[in-house]
Protein backbone atom coordinates (compact mmCIF):
# COMPACT_ATOMS: atom_id res chain seq x y z
CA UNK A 1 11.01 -26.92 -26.57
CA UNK A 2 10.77 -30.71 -26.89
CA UNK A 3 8.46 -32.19 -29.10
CA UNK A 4 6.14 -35.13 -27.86
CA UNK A 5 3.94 -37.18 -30.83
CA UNK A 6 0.40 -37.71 -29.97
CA UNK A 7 1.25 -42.10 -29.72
CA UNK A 8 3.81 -40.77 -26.56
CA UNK A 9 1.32 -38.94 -25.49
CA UNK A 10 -1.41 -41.40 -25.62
CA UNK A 11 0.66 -44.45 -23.88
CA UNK A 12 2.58 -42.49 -21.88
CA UNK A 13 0.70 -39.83 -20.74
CA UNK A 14 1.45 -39.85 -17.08
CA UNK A 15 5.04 -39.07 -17.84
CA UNK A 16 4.86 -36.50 -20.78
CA UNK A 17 2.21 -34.43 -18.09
CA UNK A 18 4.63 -35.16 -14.93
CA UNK A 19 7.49 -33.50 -17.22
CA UNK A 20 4.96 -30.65 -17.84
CA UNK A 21 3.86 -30.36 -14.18
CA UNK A 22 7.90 -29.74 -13.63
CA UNK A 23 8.03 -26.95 -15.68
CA UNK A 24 8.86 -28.21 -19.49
CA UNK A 25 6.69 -26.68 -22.52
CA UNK A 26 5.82 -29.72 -24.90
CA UNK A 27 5.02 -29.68 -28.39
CA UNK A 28 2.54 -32.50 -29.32
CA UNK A 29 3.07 -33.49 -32.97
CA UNK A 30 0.80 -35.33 -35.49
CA UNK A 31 2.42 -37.23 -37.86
CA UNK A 32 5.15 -34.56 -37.46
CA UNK A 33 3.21 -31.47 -37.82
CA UNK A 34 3.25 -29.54 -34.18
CA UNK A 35 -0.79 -29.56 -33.51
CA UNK A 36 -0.73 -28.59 -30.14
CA UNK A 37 1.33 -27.18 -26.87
CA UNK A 38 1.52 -28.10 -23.27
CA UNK A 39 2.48 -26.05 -20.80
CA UNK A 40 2.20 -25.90 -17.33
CA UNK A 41 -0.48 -23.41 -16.37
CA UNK A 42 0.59 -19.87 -14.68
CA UNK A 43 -0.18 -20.20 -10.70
CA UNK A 44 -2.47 -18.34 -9.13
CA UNK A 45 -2.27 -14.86 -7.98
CA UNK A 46 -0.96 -13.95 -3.87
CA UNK A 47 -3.53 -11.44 -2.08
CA UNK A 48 -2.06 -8.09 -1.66
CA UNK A 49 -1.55 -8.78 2.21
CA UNK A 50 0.40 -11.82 1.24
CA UNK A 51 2.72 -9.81 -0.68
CA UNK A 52 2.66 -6.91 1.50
CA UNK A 53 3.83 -9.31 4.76
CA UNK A 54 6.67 -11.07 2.07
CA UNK A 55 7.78 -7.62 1.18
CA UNK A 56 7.78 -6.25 4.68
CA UNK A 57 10.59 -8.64 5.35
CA UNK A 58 13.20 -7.57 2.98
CA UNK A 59 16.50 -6.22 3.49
CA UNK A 60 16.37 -2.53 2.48
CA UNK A 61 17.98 -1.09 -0.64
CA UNK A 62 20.85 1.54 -0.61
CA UNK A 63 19.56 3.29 -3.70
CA UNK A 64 23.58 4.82 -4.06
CA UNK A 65 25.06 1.62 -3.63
CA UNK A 66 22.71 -0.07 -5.81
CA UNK A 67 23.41 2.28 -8.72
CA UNK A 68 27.15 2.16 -7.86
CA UNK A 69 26.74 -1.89 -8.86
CA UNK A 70 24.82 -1.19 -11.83
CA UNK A 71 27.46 1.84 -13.29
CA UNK A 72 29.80 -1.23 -12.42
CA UNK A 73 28.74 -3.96 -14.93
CA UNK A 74 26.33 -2.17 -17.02
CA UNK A 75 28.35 -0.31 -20.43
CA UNK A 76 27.78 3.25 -20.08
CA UNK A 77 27.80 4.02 -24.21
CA UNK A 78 24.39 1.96 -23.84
């Protein structure tokens, strides 16, 4: 996580929110001392039929196969 001082923050604050908006978590610092945290906020939820329509559209799992893969790179003393 990158730190950003509240001066950056103050004349450049267009930029230091942009970087936020793309995804970054920003420390802001006081005189060095971390005093705050931006983060881009969590986006909103999908309504079940949403999901339901998404999920309808997936390639269906072969359970054996799958856990075939898994035995395959997983460490079995685990």
């Amino acid at each position: 996580m990158d730190n950003v001082s509240v001066r950056e923050l103050r004349n450049h604050g267009g930029r230091v929110l942009q970087r936020v908006a793309g995804g970054e978590t920003l420390t802001v610092t006081m005189d060095g001392e971390p005093i705050a945290e931006l983060r881009p906020i969590a986006g909103r939820a999908l309504p079940a039929a949403t999901l339901l329509k998404r999920w309808s559209r997936l390639p269906p799992v072969d359970a054996k196969q799958f856990r075939a893969d898994i035995d395959r790179v997983m460490d079995a003393s685990l």
